[in-house]
C-alpha atoms as a PDB file:
ATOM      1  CA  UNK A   1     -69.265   9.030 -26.439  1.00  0.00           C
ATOM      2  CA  UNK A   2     -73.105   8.876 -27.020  1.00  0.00           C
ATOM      3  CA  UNK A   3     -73.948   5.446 -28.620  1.00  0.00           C
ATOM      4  CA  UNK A   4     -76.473   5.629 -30.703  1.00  0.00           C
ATOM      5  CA  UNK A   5     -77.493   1.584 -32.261  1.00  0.00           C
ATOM      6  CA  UNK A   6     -79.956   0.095 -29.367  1.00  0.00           C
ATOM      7  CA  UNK A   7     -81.275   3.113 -28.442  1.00  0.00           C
ATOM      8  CA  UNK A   8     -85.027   4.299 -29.641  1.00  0.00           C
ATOM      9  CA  UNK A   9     -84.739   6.684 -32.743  1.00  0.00           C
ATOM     10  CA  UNK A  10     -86.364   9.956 -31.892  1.00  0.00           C
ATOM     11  CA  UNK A  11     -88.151  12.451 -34.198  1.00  0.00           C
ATOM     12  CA  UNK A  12     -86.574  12.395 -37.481  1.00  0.00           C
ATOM     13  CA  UNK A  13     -86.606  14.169 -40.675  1.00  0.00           C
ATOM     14  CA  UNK A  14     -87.529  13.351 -43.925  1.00  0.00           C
ATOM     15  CA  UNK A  15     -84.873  12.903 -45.100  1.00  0.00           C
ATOM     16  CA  UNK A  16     -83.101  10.652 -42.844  1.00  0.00           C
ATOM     17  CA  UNK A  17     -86.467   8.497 -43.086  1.00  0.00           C
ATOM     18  CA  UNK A  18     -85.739   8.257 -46.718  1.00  0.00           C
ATOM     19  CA  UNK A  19     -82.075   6.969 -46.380  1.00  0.00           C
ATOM     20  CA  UNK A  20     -83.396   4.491 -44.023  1.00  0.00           C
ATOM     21  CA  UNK A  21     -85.673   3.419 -46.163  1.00  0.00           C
ATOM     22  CA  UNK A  22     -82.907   3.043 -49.129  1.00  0.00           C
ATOM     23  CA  UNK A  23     -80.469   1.343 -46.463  1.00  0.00           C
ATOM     24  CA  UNK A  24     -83.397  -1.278 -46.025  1.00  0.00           C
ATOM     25  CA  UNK A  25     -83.607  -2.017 -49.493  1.00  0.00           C
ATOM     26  CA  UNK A  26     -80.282  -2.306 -50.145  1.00  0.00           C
ATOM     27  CA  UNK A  27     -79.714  -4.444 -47.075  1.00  0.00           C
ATOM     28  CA  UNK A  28     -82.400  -6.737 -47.695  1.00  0.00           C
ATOM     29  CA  UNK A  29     -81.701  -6.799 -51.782  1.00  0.00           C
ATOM     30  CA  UNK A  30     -78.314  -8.034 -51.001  1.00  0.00           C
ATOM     31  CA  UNK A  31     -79.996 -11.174 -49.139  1.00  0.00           C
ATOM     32  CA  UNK A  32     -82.409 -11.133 -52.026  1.00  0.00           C
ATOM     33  CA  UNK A  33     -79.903 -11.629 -54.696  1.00  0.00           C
ATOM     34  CA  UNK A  34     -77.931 -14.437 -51.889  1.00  0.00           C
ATOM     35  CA  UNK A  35     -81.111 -16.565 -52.005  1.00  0.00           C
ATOM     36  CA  UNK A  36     -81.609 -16.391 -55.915  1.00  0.00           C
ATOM     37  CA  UNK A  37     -78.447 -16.925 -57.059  1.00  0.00           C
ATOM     38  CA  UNK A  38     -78.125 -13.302 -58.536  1.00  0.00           C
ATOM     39  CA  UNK A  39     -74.158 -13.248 -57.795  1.00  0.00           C
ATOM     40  CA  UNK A  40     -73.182  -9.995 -59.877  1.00  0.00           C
ATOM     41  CA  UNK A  41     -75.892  -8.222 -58.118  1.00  0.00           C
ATOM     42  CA  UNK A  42     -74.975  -9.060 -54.923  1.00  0.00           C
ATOM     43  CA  UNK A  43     -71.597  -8.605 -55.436  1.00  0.00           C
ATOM     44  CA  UNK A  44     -72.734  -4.801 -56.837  1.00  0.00           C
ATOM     45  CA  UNK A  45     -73.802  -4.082 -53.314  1.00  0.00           C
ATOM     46  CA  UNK A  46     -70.699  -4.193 -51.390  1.00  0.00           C
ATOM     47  CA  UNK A  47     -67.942  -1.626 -51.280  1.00  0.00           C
ATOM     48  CA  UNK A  48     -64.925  -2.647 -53.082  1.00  0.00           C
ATOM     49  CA  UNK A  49     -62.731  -2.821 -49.534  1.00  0.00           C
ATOM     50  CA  UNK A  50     -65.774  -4.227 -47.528  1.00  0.00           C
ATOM     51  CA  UNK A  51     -65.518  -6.958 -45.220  1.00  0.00           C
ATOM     52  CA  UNK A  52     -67.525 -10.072 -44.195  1.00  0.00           C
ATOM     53  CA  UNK A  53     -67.054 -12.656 -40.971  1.00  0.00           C
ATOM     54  CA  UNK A  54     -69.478 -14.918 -40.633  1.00  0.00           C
ATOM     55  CA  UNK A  55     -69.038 -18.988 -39.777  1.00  0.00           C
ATOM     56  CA  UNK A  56     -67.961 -20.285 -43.078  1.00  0.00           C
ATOM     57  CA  UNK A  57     -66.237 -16.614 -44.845  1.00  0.00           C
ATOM     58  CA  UNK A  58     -64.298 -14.235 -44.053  1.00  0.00           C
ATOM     59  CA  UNK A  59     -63.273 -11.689 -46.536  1.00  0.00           C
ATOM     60  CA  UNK A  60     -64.199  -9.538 -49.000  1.00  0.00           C
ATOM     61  CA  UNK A  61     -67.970  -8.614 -49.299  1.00  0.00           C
ATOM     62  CA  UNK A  62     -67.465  -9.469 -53.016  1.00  0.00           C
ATOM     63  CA  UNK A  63     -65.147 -12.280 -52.724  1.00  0.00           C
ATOM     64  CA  UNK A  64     -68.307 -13.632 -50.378  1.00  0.00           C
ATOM     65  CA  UNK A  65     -69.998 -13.189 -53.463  1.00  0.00           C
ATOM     66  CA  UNK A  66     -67.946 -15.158 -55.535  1.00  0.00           C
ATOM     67  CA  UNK A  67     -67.635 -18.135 -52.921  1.00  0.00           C
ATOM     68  CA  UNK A  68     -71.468 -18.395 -51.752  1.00  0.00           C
ATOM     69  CA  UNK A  69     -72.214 -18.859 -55.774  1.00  0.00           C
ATOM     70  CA  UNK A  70     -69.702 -21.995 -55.027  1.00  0.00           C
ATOM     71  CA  UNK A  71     -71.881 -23.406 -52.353  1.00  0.00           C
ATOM     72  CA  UNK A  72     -73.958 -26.592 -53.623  1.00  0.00           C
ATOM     73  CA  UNK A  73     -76.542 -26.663 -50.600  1.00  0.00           C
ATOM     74  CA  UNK A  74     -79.775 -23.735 -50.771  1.00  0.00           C
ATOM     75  CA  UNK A  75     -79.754 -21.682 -48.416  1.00  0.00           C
ATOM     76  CA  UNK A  76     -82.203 -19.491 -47.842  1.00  0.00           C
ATOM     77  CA  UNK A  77     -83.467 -16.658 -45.336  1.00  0.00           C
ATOM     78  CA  UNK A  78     -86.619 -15.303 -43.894  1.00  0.00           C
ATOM     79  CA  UNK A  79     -86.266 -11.898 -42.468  1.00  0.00           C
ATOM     80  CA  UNK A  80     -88.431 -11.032 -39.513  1.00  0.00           C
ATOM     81  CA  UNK A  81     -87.805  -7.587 -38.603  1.00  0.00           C
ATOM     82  CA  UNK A  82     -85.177  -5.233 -39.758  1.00  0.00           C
ATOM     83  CA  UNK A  83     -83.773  -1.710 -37.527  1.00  0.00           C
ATOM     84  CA  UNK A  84     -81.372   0.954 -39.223  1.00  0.00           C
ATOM     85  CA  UNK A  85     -79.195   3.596 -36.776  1.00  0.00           C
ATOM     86  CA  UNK A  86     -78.139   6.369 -39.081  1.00  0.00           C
ATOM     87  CA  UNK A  87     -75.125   9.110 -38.188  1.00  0.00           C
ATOM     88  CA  UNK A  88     -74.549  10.994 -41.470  1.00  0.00           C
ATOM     89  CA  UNK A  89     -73.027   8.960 -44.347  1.00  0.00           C
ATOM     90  CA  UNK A  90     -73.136   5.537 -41.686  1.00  0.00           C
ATOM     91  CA  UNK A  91     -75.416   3.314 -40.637  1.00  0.00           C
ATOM     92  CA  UNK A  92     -75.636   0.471 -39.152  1.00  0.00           C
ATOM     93  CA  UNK A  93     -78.560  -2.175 -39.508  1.00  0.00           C
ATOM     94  CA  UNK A  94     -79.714  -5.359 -37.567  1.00  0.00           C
ATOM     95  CA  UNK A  95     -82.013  -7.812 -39.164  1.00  0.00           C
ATOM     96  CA  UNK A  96     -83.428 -10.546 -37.651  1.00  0.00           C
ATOM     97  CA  UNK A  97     -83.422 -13.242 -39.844  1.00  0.00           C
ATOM     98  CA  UNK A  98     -83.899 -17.265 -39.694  1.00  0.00           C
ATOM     99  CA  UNK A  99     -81.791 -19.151 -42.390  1.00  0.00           C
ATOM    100  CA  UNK A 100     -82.976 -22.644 -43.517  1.00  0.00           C
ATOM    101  CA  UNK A 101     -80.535 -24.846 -45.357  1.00  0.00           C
ATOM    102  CA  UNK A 102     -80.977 -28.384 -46.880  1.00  0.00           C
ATOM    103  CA  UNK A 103     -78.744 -30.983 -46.603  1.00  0.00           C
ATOM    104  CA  UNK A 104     -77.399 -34.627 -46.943  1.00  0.00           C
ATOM    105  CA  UNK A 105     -76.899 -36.893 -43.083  1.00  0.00           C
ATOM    106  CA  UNK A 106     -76.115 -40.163 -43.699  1.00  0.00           C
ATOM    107  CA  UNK A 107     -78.121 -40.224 -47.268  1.00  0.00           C
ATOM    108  CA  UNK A 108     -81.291 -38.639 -45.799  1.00  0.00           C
ATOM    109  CA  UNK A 109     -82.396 -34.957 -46.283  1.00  0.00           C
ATOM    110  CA  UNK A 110     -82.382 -32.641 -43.749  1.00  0.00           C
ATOM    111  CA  UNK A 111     -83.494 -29.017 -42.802  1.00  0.00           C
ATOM    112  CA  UNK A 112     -80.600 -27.011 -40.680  1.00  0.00           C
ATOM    113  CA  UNK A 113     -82.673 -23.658 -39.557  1.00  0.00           C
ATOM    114  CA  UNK A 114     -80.472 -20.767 -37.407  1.00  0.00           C
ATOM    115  CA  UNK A 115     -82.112 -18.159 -35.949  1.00  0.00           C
ATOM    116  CA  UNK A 116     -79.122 -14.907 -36.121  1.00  0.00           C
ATOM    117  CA  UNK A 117     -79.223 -11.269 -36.146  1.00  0.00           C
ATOM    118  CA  UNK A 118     -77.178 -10.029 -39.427  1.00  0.00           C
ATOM    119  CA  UNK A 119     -75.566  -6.785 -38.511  1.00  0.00           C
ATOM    120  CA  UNK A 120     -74.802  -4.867 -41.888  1.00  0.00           C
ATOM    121  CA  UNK A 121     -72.301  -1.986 -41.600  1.00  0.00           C
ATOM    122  CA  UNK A 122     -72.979   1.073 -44.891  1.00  0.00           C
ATOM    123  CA  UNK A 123     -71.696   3.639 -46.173  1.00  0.00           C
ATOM    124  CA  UNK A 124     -72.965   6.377 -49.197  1.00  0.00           C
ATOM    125  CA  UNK A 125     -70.040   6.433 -51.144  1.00  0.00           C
ATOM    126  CA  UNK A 126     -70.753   8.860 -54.069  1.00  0.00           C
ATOM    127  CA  UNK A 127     -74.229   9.267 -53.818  1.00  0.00           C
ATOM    128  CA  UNK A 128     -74.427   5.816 -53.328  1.00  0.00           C
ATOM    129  CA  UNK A 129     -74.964   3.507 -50.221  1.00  0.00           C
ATOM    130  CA  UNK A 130     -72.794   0.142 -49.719  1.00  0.00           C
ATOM    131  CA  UNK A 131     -72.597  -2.529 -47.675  1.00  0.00           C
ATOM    132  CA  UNK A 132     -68.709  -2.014 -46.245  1.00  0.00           C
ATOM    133  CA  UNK A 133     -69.292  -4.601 -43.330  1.00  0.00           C
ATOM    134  CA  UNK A 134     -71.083  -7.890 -42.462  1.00  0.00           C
ATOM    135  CA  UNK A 135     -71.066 -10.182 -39.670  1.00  0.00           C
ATOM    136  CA  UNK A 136     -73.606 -12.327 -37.504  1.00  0.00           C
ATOM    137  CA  UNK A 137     -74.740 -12.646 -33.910  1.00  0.00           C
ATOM    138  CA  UNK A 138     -75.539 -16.570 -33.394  1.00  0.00           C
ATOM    139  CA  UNK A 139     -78.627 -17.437 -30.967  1.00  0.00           C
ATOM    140  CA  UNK A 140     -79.911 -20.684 -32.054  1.00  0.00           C
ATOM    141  CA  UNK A 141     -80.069 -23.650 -34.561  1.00  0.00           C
ATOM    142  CA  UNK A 142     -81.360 -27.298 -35.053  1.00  0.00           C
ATOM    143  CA  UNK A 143     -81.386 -30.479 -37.649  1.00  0.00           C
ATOM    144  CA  UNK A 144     -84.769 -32.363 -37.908  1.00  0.00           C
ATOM    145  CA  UNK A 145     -85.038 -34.585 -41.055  1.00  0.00           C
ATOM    146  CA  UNK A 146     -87.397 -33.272 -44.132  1.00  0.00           C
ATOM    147  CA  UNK A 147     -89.432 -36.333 -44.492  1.00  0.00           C
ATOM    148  CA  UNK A 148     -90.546 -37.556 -40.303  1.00  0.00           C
ATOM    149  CA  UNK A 149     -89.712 -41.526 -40.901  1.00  0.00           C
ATOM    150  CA  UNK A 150     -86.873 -40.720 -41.928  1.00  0.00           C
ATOM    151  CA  UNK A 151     -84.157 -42.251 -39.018  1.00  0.00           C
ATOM    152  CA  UNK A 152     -80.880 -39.478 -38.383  1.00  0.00           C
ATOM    153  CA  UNK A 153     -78.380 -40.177 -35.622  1.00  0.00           C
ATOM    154  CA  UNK A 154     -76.276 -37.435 -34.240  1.00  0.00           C
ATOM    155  CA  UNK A 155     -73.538 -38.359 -31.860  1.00  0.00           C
ATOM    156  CA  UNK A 156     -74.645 -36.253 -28.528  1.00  0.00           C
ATOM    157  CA  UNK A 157     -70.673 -36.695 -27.335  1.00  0.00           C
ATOM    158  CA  UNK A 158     -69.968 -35.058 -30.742  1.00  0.00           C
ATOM    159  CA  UNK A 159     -72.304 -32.220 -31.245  1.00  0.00           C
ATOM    160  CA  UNK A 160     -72.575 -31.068 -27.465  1.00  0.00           C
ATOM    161  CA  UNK A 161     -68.572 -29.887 -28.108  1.00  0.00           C
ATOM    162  CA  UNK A 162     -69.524 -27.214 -30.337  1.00  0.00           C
ATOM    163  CA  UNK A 163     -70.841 -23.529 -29.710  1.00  0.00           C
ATOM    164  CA  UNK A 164     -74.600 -24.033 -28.705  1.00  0.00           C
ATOM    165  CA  UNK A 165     -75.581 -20.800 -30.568  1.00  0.00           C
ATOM    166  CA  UNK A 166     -74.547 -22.713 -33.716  1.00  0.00           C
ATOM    167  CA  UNK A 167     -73.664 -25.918 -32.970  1.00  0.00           C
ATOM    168  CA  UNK A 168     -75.332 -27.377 -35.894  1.00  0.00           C
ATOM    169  CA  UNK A 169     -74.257 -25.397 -38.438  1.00  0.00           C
ATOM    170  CA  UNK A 170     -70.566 -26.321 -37.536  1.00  0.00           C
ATOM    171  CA  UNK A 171     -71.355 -29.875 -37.165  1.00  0.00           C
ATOM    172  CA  UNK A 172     -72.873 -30.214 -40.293  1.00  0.00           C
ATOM    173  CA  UNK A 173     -70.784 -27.916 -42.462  1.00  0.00           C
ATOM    174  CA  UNK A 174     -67.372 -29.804 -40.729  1.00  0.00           C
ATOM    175  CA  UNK A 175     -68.786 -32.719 -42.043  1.00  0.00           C
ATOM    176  CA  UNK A 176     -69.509 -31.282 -45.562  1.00  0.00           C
ATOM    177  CA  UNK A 177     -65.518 -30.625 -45.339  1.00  0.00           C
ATOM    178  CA  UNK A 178     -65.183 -26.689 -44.717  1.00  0.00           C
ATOM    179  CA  UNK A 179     -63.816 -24.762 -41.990  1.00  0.00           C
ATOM    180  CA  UNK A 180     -65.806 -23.177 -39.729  1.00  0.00           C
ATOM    181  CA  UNK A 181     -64.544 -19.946 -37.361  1.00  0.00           C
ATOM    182  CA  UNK A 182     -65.988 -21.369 -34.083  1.00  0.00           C
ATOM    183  CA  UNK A 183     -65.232 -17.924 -31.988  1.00  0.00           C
ATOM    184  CA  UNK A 184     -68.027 -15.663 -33.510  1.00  0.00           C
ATOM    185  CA  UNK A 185     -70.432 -13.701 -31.360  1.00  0.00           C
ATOM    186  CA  UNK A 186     -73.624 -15.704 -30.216  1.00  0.00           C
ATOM    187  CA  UNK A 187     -75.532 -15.059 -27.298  1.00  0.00           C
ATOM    188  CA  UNK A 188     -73.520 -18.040 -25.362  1.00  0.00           C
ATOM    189  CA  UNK A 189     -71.029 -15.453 -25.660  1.00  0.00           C
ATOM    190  CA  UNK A 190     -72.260 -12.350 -24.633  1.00  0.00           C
ATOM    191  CA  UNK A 191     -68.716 -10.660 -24.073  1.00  0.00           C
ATOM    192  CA  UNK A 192     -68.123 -11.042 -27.895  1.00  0.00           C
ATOM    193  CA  UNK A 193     -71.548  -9.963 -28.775  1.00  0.00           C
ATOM    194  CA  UNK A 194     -70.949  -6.940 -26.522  1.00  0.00           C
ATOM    195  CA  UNK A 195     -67.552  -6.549 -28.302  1.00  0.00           C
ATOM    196  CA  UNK A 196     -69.104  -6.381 -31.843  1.00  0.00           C
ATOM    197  CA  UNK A 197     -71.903  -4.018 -30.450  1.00  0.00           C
ATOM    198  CA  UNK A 198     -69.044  -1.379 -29.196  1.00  0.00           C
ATOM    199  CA  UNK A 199     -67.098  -1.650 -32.398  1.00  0.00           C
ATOM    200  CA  UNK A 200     -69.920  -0.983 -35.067  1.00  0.00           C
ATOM    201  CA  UNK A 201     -71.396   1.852 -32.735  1.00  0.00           C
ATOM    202  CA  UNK A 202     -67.954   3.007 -32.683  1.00  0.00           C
ATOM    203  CA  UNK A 203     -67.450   3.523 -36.385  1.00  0.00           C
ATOM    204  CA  UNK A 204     -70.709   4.599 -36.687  1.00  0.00           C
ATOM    205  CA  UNK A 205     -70.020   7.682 -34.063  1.00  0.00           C
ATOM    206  CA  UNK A 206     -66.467   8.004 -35.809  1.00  0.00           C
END
């Protein structure tokens, strides 16, 4: 089998540069609507039998929807670069994207930033494309307070247990009282980030 995400797109035609372009735009509408609370919208964008895994969800695309317009903490993302592999009606897209979210430690605010890569699985389903997939690739995160006088402790004993791709994000959202799945793929695991690479380019060749 010829894999196709990873590798450099050659010459293509117009019209594959157009559903790209839509893909894009759907993609990065869907992470629009996340970060202004626009929860019908962003539940418009996923396929009715879609699927999400990320740290805190795993479900439906529009049952993640429904439960990030739960979420009391803002969370938003700023995308840095975004690829799209197309095979017919599939596609598969990485973004690179840092998200920042604000939060309560010990009464003082704080600023939680994770650097991931968001790989989007879609599908044109009547004309249309979807997202019918969702999950993340983990590289980095940190805490640092929001105002610099402000005094945070962190148990290193604690903390240092946890996955380093995303060690603070479980930390902190364990402490907010959630479940977090602590097996995802994050570039201190490169056999699951391997994993998720084979199965997306898999269904993408299918």
């Amino acid at each position: 089998m010829t894999k196709i995400i990873l590798k450099r797109p050659l010459l293509e035609s117009e019209k594959a540069v157009l559903e790209k372009a839509a893909i894009k735009e759907l993609v990065e509408f869907e992470r629009f609507c996340r970060d202004n609370a626009l929860w019908d919208e962003m539940a418009r964008c996923y396929a009715v039998d879609s699927h999400v895994n990320i740290s805190w969800y795993q479900g439906t695309g529009r049952g993640f929807a429904e439960a990030s317009s739960k979420m009391k903490n803002y969370a938003p993302h700023k995308i840095h670069n975004t690829q799209t592999w197309l095979n017919g009606n599939k596609a598969v897209t990485i973004m690179m994207a840092t998200i920042q979210m604000r939060m309560e430690l010990d009464g003082n605010p704080v600023e939680i930033s994770s650097d991931t890569k968001l790989i989007f699985c879609t599908q044109k389903i009547n004309d249309q494309w979807y997202i019918v997939g969702f999950e993340s690739i983990y590289e980095k995160d940190s805490i640092t307070p929001v105002f610099p006088n402000n005094n945070i402790h962190i148990p290193t004993d604690e903390i240092s247990k946890y996955r380093q791709s995303y060690a603070s994000i479980i930390y902190m959202t364990k402490r907010n009282g959630m479940t977090v799945n602590e097996n995802l793929p994050g570039i201190d695991r490169p056999d699951l980030v391997e994993k998720l690479y084979t199965e997306v380019d898999e269904w993408l060749c299918e």
